[in-house]
C-alpha atoms as a PDB file:
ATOM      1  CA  UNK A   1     113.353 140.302 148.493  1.00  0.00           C
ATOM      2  CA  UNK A   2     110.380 141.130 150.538  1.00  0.00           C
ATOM      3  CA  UNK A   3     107.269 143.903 149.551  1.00  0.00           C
ATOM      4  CA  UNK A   4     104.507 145.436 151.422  1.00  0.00           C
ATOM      5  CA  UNK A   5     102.699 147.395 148.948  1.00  0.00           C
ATOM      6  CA  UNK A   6     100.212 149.020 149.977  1.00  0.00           C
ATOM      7  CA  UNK A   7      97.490 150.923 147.667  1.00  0.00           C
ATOM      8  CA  UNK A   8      97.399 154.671 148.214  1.00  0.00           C
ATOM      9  CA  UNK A   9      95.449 158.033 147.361  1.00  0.00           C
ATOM     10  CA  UNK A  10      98.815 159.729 147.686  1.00  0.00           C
ATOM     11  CA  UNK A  11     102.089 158.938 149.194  1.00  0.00           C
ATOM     12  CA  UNK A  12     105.033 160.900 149.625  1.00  0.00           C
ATOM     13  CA  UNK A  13     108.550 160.750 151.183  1.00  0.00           C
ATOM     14  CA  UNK A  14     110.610 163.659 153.117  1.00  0.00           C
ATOM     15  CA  UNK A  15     113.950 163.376 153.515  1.00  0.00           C
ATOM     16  CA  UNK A  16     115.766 166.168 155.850  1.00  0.00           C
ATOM     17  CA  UNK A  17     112.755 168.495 155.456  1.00  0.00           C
ATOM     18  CA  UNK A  18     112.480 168.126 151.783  1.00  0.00           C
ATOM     19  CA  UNK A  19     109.642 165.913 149.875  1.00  0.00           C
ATOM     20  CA  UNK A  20     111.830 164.071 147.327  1.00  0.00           C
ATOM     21  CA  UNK A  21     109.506 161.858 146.003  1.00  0.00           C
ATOM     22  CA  UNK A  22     105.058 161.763 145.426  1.00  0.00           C
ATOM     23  CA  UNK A  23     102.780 159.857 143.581  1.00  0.00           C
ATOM     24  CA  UNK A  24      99.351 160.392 143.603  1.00  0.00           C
ATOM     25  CA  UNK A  25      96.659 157.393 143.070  1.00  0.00           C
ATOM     26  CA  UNK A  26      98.734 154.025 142.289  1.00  0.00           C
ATOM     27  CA  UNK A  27     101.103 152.340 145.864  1.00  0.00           C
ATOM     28  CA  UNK A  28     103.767 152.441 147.934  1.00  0.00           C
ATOM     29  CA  UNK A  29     106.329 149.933 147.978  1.00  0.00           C
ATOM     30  CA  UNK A  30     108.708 148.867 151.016  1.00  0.00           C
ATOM     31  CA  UNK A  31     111.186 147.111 150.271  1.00  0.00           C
ATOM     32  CA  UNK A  32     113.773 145.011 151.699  1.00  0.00           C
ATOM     33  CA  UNK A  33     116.482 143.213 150.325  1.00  0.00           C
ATOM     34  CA  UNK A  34     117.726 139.465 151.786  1.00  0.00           C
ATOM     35  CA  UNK A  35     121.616 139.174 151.971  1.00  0.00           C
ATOM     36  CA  UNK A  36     121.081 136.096 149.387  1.00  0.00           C
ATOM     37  CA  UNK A  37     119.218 138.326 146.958  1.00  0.00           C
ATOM     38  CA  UNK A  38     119.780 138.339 143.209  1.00  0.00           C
ATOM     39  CA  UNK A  39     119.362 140.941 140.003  1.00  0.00           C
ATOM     40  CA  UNK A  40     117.346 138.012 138.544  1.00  0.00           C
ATOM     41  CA  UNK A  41     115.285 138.344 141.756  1.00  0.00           C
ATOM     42  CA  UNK A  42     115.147 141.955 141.765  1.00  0.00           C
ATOM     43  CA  UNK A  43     113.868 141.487 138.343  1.00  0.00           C
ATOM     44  CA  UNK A  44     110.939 138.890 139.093  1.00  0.00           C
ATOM     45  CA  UNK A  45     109.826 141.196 141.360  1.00  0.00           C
ATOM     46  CA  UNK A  46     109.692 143.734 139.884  1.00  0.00           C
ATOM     47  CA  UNK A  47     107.209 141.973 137.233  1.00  0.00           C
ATOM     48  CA  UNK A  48     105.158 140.506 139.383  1.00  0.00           C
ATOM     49  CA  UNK A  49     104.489 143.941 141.130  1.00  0.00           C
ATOM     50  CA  UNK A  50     104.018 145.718 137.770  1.00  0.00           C
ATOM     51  CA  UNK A  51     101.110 142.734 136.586  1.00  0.00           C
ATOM     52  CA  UNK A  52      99.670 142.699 140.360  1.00  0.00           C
ATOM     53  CA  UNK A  53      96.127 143.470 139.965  1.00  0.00           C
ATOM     54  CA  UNK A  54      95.379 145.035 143.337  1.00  0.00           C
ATOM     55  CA  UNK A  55      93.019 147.691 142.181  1.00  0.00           C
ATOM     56  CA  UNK A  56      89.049 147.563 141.594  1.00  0.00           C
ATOM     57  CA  UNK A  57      87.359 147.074 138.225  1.00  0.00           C
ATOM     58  CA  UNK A  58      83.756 148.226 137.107  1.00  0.00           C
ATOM     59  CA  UNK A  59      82.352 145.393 138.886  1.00  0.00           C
ATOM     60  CA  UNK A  60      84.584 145.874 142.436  1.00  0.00           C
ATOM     61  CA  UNK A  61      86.768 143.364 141.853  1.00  0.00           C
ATOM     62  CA  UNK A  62      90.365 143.513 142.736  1.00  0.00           C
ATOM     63  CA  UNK A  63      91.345 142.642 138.280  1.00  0.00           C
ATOM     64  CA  UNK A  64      93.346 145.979 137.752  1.00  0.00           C
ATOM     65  CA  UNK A  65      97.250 146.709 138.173  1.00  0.00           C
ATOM     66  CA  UNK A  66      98.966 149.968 138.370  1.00  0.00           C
ATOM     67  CA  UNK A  67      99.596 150.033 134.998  1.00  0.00           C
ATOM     68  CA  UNK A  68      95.821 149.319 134.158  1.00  0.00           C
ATOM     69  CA  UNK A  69      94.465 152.416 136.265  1.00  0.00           C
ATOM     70  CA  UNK A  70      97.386 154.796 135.026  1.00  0.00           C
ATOM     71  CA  UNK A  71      98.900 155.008 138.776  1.00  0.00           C
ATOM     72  CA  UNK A  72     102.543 155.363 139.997  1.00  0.00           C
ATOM     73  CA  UNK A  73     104.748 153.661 142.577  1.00  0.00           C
ATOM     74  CA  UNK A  74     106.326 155.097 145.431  1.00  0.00           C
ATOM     75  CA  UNK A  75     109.343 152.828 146.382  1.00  0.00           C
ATOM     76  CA  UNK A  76     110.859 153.116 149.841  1.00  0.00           C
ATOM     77  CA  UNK A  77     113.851 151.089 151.199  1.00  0.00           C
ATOM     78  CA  UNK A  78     113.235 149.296 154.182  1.00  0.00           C
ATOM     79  CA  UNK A  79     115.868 146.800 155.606  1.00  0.00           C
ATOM     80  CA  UNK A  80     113.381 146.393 158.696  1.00  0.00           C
ATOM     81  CA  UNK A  81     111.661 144.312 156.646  1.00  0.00           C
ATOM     82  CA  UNK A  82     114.391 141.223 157.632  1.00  0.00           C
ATOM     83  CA  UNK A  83     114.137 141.732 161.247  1.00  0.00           C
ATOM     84  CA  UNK A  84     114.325 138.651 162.830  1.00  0.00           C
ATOM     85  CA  UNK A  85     111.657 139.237 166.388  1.00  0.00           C
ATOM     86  CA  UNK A  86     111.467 135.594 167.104  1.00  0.00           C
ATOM     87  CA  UNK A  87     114.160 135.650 170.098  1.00  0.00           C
ATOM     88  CA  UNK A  88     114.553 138.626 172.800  1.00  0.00           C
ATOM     89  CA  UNK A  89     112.704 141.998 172.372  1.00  0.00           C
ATOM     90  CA  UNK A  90     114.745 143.931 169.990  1.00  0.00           C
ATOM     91  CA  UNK A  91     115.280 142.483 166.281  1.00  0.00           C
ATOM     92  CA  UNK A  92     117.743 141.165 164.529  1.00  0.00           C
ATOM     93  CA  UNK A  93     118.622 142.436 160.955  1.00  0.00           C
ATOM     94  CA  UNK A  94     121.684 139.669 160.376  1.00  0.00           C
ATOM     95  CA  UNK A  95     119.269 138.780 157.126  1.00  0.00           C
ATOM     96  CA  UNK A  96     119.309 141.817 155.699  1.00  0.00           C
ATOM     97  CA  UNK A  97     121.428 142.840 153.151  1.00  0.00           C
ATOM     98  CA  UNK A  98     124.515 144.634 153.500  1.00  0.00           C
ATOM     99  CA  UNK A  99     124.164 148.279 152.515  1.00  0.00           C
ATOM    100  CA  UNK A 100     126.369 148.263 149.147  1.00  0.00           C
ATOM    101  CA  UNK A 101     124.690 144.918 147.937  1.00  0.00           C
ATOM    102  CA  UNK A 102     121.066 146.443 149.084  1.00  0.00           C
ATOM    103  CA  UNK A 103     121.259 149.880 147.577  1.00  0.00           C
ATOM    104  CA  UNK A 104     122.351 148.301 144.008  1.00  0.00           C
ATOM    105  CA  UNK A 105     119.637 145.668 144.055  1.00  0.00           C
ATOM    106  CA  UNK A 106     117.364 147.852 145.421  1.00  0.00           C
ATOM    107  CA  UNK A 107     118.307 150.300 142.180  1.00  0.00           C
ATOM    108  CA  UNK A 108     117.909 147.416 140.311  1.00  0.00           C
ATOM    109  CA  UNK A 109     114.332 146.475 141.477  1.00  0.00           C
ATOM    110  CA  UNK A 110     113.394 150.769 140.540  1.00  0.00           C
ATOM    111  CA  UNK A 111     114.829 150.197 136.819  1.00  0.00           C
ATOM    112  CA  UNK A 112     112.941 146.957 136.421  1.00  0.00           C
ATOM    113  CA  UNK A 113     109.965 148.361 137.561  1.00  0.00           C
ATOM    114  CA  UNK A 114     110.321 151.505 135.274  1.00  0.00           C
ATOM    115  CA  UNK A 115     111.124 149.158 132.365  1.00  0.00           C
ATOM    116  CA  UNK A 116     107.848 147.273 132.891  1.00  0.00           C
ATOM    117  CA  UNK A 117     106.461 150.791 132.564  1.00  0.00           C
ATOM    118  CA  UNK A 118     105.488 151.531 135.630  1.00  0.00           C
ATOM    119  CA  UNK A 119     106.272 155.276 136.597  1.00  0.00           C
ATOM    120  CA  UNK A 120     107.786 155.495 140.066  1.00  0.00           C
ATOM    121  CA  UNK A 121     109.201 157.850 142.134  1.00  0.00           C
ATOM    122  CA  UNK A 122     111.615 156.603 145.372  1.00  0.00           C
ATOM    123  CA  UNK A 123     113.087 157.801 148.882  1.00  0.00           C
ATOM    124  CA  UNK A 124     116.929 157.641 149.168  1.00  0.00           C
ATOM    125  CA  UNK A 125     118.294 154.342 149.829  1.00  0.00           C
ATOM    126  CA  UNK A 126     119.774 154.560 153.759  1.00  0.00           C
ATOM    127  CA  UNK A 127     118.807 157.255 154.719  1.00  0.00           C
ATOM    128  CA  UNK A 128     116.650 158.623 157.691  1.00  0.00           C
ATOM    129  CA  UNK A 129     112.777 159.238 155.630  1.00  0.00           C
ATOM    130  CA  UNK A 130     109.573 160.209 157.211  1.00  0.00           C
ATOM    131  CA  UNK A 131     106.604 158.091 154.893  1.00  0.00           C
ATOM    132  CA  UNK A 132     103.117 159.779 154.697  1.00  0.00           C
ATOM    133  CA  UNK A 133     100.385 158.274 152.444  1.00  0.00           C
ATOM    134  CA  UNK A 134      96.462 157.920 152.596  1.00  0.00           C
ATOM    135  CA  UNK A 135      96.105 154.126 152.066  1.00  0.00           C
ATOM    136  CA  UNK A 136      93.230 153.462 150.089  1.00  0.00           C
ATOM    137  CA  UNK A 137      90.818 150.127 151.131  1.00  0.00           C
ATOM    138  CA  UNK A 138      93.082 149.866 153.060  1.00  0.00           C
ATOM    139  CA  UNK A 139      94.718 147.148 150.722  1.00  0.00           C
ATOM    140  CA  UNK A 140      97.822 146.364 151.822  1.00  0.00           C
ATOM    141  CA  UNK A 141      99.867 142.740 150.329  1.00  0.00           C
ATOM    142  CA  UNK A 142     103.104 140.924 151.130  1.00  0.00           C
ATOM    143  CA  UNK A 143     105.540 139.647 148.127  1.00  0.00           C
ATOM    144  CA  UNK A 144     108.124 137.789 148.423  1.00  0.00           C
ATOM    145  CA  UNK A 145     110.805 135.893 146.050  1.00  0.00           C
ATOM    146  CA  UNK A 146     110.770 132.739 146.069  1.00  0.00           C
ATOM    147  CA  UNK A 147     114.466 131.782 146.836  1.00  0.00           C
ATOM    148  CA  UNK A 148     115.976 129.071 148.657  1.00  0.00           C
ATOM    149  CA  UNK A 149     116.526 130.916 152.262  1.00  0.00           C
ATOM    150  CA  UNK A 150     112.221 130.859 152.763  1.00  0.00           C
END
């Protein structure tokens, strides 16, 4: 599984003219999901996103996580994230998961992240969403899983 999470005033997602998901101060997650993907890796990431401490202390340090400053997550789907651009000029999603396997680890990733206690809010998995946020920093990280097809 792959994350960019980046840290946001506000995010929301629209999907066919309708906002279905917001969160105000806290980050929005992309996520894409690797055809080799696991629950047990949908799970580590999930932790490791919760504990991330991507937000400033007193002292301006980046030693806070979501949970720390009271934000929210914003999770998107995005099987873009496996596109393959090393040959030609349009990518290759081969590496992503197919759509059954993604939405249900994708789910998977939202309920481990809400059992960490992290609230979140999400788009709908596959279908066409317009993302608008105000990134804050900007911060913005990569996380990956380690797994045996890096």
């Amino acid at each position: 599984m792959r994350a960019v999470i980046q840290r946001v005033k506000w995010a929301e997602v629209e999907v066919e003219g309708r906002i279905v998901g917001r969160v105000e101060q806290g980050a929005l997650v992309l996520l894409g999901v690797h055809q080799s993907d696991t629950t047990e890796q949908a799970r580590w990431l999930a932790q490791k996103i919760a504990s991330l401490r991507f937000f400033e202390d007193e002292a301006g340090k980046l030693n806070r996580s979501v949970l720390e400053i009271g934000g929210a997550m914003l999770v998107v789907s995005n099987f873009t994230l496996y596109g393959d651009c090393r040959r030609g000029r349009r990518p290759s999603f081969t590496e992503s998961a197919p759509y059954e396997q993604g939405r249900a680890l994708y789910e998977q990733f939202c309920a481990a992240l809400q059992a960490e206690g992290v609230p979140i809010q999400t788009g709908v998995y596959g279908a066409e969403m317009q993302v608008r946020l105000q990134n804050d920093g900007p911060v913005t990280l990569l996380v990956e899983t380690p797994s045996h097809h890096d």
